[in-house]
Structures are given as structure tokens and as C-alpha cells.
PDB file of N, CA and C in Angstrom:
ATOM      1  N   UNK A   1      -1.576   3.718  27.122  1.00  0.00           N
ATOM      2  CA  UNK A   1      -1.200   4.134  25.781  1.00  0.00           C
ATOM      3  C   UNK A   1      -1.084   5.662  25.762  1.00  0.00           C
ATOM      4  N   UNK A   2      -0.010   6.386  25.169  1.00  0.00           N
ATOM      5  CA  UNK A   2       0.130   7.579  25.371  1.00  0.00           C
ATOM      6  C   UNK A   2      -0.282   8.294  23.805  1.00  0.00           C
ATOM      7  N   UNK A   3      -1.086   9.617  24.080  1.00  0.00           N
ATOM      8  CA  UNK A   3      -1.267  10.596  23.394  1.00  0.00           C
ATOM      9  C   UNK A   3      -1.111  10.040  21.827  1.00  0.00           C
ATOM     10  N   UNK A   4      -1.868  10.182  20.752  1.00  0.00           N
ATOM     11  CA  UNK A   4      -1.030  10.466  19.528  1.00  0.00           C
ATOM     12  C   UNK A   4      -0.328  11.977  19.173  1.00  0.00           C
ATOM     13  N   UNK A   5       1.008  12.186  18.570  1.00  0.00           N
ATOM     14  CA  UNK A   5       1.634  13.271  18.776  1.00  0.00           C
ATOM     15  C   UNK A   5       2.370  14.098  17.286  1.00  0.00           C
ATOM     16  N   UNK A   6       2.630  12.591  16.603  1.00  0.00           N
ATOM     17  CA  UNK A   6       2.123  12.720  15.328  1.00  0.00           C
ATOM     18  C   UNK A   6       2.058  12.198  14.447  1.00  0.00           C
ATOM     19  N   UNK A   7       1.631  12.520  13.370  1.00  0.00           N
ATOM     20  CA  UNK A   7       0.804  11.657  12.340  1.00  0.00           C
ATOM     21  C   UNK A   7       0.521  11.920  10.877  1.00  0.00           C
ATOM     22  N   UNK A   8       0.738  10.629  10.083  1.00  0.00           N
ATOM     23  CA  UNK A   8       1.124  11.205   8.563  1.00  0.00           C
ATOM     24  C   UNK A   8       0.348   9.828   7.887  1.00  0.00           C
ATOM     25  N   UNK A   9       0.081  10.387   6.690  1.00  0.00           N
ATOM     26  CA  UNK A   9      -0.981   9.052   5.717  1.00  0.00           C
ATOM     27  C   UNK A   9       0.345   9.140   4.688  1.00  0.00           C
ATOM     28  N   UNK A  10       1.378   9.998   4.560  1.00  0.00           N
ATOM     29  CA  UNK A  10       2.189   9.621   3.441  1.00  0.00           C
ATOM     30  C   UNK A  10       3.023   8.481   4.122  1.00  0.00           C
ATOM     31  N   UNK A  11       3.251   7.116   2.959  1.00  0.00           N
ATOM     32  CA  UNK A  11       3.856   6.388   3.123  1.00  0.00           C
ATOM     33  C   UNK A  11       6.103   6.505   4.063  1.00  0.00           C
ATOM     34  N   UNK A  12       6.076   7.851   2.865  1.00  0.00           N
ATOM     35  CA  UNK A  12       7.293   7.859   2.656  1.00  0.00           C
ATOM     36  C   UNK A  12       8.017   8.825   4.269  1.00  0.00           C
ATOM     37  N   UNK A  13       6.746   8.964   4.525  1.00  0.00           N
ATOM     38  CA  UNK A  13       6.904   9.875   5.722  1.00  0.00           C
ATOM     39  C   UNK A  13       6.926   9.606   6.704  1.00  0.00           C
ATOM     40  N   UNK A  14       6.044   7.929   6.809  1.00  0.00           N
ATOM     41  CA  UNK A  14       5.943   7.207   8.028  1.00  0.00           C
ATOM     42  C   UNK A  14       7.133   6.117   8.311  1.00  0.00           C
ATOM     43  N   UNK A  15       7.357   6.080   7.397  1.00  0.00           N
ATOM     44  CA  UNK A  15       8.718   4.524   7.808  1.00  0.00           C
ATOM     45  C   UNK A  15       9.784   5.633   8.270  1.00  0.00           C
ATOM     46  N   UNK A  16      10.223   6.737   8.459  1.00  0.00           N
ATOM     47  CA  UNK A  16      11.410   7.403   8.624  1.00  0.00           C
ATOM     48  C   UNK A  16      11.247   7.273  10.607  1.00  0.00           C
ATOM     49  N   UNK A  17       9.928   8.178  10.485  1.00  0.00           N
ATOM     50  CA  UNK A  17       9.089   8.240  11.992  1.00  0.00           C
ATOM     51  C   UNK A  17       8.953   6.968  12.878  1.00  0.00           C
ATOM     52  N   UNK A  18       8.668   5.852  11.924  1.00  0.00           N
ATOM     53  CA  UNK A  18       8.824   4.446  12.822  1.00  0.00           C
ATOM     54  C   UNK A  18      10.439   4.421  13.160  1.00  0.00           C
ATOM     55  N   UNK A  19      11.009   4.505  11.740  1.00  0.00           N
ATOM     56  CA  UNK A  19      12.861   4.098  12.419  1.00  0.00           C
ATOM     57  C   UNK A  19      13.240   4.855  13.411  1.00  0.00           C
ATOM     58  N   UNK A  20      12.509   6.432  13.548  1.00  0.00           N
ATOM     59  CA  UNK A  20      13.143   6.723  14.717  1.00  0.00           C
ATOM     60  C   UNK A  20      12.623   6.990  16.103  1.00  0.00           C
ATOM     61  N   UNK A  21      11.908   5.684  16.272  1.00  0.00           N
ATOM     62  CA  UNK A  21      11.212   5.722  17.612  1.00  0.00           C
ATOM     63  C   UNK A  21      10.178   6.064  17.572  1.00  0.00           C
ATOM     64  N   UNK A  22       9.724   7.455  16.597  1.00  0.00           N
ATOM     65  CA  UNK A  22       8.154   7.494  17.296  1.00  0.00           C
ATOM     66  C   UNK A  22       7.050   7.559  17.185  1.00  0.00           C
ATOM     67  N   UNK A  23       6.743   5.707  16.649  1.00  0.00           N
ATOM     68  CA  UNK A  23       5.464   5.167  17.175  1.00  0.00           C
ATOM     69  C   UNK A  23       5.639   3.983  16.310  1.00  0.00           C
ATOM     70  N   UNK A  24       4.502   3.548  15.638  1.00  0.00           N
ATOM     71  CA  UNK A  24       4.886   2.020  14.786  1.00  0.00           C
ATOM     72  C   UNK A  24       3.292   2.331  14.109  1.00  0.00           C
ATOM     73  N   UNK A  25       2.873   1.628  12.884  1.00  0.00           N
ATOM     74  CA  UNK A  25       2.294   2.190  11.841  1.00  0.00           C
ATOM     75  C   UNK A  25       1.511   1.124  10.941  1.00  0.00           C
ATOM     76  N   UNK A  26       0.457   0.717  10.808  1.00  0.00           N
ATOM     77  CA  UNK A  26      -0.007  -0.148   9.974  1.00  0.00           C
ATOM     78  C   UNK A  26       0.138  -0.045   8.647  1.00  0.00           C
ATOM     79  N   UNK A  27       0.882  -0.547   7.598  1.00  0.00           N
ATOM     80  CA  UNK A  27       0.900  -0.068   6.264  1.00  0.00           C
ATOM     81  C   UNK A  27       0.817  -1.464   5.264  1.00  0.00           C
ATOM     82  N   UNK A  28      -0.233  -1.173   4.205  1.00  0.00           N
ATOM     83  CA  UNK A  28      -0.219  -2.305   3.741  1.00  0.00           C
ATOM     84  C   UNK A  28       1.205  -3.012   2.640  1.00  0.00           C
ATOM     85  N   UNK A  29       0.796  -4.712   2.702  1.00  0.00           N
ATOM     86  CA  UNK A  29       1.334  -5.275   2.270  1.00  0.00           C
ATOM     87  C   UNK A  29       2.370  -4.956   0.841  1.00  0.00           C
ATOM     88  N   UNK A  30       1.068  -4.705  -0.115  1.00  0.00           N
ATOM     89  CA  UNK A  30       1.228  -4.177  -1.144  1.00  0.00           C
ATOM     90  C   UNK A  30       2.422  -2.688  -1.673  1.00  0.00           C
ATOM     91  N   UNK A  31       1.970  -2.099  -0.849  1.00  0.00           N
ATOM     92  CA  UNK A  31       3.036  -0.537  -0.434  1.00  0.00           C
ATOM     93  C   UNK A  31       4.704  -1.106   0.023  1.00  0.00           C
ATOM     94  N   UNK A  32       4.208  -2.526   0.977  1.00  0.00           N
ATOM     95  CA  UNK A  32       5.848  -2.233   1.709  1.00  0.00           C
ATOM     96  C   UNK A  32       6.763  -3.749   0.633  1.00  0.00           C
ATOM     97  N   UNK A  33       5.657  -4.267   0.101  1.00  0.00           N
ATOM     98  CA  UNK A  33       6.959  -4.782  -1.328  1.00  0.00           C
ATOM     99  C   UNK A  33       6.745  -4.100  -2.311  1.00  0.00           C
ATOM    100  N   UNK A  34       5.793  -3.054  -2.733  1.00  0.00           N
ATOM    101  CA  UNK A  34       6.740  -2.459  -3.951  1.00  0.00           C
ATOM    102  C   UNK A  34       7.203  -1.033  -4.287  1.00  0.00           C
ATOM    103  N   UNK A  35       7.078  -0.459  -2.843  1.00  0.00           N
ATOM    104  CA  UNK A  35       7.686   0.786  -2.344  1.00  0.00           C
ATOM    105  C   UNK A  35       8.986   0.417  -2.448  1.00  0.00           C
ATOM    106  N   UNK A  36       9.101  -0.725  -1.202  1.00  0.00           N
ATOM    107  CA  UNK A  36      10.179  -1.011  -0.192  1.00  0.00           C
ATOM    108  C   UNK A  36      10.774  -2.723  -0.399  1.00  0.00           C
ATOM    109  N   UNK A  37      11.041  -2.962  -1.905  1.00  0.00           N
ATOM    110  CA  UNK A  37      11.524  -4.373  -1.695  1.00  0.00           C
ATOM    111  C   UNK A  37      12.017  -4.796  -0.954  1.00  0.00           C
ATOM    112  N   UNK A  38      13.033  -4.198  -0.228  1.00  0.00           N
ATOM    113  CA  UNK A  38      14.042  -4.506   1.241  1.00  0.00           C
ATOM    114  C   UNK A  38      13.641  -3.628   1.890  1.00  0.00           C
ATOM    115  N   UNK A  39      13.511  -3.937   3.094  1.00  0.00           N
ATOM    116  CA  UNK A  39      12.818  -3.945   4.495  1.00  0.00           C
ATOM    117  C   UNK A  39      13.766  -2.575   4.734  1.00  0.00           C
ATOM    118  N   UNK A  40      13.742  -1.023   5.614  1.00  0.00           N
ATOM    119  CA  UNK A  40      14.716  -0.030   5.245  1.00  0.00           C
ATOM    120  C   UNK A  40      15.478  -0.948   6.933  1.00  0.00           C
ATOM    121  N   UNK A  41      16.294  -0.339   6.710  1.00  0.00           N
ATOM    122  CA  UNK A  41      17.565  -0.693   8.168  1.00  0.00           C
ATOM    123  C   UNK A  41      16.780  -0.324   9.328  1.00  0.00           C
ATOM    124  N   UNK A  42      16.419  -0.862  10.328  1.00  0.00           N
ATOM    125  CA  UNK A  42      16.096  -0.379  11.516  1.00  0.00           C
ATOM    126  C   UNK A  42      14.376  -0.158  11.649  1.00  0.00           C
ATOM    127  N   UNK A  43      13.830  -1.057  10.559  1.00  0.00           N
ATOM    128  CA  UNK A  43      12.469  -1.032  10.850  1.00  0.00           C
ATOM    129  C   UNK A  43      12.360  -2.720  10.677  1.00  0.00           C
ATOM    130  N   UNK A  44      11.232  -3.173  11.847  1.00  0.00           N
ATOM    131  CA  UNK A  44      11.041  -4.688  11.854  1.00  0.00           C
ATOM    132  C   UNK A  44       9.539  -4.673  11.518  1.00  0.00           C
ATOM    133  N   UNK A  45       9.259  -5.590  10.088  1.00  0.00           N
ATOM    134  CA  UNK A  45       7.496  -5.598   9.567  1.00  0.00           C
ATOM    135  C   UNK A  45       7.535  -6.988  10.030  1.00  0.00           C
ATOM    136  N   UNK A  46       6.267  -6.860  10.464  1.00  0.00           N
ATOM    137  CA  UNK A  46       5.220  -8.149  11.477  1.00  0.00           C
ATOM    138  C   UNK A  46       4.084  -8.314  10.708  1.00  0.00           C
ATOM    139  N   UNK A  47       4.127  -9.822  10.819  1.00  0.00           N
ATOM    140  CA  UNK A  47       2.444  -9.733  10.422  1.00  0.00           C
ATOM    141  C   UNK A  47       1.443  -9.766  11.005  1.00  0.00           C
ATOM    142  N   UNK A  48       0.517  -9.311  10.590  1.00  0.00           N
ATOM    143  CA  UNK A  48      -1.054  -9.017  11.273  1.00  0.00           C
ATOM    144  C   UNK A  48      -1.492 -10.623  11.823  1.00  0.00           C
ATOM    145  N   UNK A  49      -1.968 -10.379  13.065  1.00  0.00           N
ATOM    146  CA  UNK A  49      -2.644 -11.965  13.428  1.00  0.00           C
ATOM    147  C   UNK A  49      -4.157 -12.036  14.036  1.00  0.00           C
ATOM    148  N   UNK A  50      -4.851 -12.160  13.103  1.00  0.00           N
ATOM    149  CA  UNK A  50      -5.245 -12.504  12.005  1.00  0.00           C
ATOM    150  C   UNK A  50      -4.668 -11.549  10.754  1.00  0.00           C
ATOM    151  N   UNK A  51      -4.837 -12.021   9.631  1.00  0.00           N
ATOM    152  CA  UNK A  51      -4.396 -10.984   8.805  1.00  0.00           C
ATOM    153  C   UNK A  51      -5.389  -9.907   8.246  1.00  0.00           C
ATOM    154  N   UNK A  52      -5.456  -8.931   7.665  1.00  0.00           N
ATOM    155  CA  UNK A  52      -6.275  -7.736   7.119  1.00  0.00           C
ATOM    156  C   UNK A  52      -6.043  -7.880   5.932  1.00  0.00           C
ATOM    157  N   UNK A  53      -7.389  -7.622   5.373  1.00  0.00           N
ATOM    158  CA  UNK A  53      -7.386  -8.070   3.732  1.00  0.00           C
ATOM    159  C   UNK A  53      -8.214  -6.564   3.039  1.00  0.00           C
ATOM    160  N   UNK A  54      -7.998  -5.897   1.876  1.00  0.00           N
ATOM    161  CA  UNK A  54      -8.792  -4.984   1.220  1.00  0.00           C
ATOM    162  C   UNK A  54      -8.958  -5.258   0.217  1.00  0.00           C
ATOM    163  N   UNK A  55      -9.638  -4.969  -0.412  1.00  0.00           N
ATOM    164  CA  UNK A  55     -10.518  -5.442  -2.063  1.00  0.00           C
ATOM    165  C   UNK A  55     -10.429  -3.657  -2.647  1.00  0.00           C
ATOM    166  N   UNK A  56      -9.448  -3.947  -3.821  1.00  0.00           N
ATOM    167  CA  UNK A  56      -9.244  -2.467  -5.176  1.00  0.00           C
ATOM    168  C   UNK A  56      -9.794  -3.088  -6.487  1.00  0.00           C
ATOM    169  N   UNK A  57     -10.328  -2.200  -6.853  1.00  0.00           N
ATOM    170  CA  UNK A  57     -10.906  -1.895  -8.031  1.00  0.00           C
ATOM    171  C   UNK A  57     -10.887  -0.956  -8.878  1.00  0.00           C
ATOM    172  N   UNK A  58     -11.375  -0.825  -9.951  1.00  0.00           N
ATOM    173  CA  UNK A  58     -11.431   0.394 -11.146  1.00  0.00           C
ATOM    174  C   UNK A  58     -12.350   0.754 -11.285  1.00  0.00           C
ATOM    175  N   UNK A  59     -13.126   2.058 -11.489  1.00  0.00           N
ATOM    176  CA  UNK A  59     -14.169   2.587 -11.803  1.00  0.00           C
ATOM    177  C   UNK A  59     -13.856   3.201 -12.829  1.00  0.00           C
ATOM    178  N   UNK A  60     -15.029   2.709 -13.657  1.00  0.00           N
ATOM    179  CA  UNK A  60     -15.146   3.882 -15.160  1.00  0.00           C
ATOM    180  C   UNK A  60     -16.795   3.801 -15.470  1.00  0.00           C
ATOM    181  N   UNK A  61     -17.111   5.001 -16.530  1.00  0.00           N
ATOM    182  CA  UNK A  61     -18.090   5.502 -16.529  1.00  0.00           C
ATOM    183  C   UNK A  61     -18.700   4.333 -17.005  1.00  0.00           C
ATOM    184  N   UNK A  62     -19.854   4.232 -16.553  1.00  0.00           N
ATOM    185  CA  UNK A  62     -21.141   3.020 -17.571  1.00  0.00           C
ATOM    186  C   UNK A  62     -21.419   3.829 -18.183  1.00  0.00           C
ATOM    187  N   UNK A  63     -21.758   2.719 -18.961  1.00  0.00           N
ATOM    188  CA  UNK A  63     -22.377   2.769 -20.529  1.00  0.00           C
ATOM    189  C   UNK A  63     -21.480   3.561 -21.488  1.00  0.00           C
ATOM    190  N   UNK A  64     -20.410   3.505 -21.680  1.00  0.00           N
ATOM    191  CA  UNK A  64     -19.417   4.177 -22.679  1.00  0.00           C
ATOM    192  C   UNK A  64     -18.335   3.275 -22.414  1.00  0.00           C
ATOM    193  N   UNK A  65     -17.438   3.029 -24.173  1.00  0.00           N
ATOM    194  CA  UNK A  65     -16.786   2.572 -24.252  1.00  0.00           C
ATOM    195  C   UNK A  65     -15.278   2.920 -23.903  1.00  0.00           C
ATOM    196  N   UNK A  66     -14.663   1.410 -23.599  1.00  0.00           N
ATOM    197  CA  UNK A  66     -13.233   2.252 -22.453  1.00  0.00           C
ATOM    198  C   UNK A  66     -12.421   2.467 -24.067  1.00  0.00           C
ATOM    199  N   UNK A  67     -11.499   3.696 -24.079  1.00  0.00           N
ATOM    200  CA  UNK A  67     -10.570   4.021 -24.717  1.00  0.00           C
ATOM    201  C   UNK A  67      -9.666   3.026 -24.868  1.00  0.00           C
ATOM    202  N   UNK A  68      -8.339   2.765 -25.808  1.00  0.00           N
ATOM    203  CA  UNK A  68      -7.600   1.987 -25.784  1.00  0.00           C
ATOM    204  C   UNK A  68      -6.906   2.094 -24.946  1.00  0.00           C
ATOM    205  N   UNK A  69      -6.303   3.226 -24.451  1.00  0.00           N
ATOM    206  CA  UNK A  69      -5.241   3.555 -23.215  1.00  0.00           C
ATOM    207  C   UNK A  69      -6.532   3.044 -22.073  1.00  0.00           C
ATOM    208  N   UNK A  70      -7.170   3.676 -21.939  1.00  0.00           N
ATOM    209  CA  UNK A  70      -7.823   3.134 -20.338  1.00  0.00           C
ATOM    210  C   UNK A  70      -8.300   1.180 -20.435  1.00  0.00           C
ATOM    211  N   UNK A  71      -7.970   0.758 -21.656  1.00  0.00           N
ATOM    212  CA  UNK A  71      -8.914  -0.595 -21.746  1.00  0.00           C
ATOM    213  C   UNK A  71      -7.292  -1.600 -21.646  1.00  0.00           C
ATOM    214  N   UNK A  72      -5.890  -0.802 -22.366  1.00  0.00           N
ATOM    215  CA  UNK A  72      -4.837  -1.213 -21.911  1.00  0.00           C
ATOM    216  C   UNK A  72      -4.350  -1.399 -20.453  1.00  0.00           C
ATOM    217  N   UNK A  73      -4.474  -0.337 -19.775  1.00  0.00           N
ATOM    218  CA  UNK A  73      -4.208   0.318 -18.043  1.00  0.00           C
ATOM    219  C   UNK A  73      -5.104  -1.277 -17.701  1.00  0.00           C
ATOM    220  N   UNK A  74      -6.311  -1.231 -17.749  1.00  0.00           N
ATOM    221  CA  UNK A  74      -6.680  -2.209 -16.473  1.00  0.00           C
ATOM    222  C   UNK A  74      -6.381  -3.551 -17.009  1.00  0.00           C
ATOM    223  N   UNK A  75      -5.983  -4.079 -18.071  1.00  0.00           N
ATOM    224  CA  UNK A  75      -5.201  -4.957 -18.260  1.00  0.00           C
ATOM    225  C   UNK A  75      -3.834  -5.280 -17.121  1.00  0.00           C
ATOM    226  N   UNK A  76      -3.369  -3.915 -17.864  1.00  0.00           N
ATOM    227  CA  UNK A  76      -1.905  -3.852 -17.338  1.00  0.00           C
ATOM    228  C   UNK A  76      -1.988  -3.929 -15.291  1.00  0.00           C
ATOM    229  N   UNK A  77      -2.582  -2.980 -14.996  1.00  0.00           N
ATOM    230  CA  UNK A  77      -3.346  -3.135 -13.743  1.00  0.00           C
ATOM    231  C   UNK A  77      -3.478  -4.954 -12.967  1.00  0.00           C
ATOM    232  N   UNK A  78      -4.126  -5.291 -13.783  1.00  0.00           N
ATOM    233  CA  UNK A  78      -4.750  -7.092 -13.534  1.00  0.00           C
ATOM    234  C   UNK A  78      -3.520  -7.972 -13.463  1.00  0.00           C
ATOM    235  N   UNK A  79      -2.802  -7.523 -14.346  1.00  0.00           N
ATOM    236  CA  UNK A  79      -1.709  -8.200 -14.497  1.00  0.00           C
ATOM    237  C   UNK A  79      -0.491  -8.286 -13.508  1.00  0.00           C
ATOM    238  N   UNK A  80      -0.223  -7.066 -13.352  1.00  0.00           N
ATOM    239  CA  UNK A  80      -0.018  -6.665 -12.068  1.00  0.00           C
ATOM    240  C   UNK A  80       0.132  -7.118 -10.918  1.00  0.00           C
ATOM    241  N   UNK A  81      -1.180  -6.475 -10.850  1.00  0.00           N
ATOM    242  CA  UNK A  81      -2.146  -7.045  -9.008  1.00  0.00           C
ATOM    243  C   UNK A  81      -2.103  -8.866  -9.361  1.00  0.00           C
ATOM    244  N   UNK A  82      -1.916  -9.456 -10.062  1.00  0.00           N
ATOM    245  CA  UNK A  82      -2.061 -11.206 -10.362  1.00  0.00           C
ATOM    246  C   UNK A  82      -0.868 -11.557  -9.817  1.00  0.00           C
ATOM    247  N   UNK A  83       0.392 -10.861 -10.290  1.00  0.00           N
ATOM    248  CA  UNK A  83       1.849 -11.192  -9.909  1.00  0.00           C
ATOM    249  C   UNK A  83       2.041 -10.994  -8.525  1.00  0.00           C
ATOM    250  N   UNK A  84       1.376  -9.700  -7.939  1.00  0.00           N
ATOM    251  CA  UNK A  84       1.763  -9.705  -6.395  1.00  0.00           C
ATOM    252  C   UNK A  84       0.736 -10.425  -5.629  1.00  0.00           C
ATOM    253  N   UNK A  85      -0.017 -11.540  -6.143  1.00  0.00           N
ATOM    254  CA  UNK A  85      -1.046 -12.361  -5.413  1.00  0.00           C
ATOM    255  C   UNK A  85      -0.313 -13.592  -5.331  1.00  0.00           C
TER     256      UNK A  85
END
């Protein structure tokens, strides 16, 4: 296995670097359907065997009540994350 040479956590930065040869990139599920509904030209996604699973959540302060905008969001959030399950 040769050297890592280079390397990026931005999404938008890594699928360009895979299409052009150099290297290939774990990125989750979630990111590459609703970044990337269609797959970009010249990149092939595989699935994990076994597959990799992560658990997201919301944090807000205890003991205080959530605002309407923040008590809307994790609704909207749930709802969401339900459709892409």
C-alpha cells in the first residue's frame, strides 16, 4: 500500500480526487444520496461488506425548554432522517 499523499474530510473535495485517480474514499451513505442523487460520471460506489452503521443525534441543553424553532428543527430533522431509512 503506498504512502497517503493526499487528503481531505470535505465531501465536495473528495469525489473530484477519487474521479481522478487518486485514491478511493469511504463516505457515508447518507452524504452520497443527498449530496449526490446520481452517482457523478466516473466514480463507482460499492458497498461495505459487512456494512458500517453510525447513530446521530441532537443535543440541547437539559432542563430548559426547546424554543419553537429548535422544537420545530428536530421534528423536521426526524422526519427527515425517517424518509432516508
Amino acid at each position: 500500500m503506498s504512502p497517503v499523499k493526499f487528503s481531505s474530510n470535505l465531501d465536495y473535495t473528495i469525489t473530484p480526487m477519487v474521479k481522478e485517480d487518486l485514491g478511493v474514499s469511504l463516505l457515508p451513505d447518507l452524504m452520497l444520496r443527498t449530496i449526490f442523487p446520481v452517482t457523478p460520471q466516473g466514480i463507482e460506489v460499492r458497498p461495505m461488506d459487512p456494512p458500517a452503521f453510525r447513530y446521530l443525534g441532537i443535543a440541547v441543553r437539559a432542563g430548559e425548554e426547546l424554543s419553537p424553532a429548535m422544537d420545530r428543527f428536530i421534528r423536521c430533522a426526524q422526519s427527515v432522517f425517517a424518509e432516508l431509512l
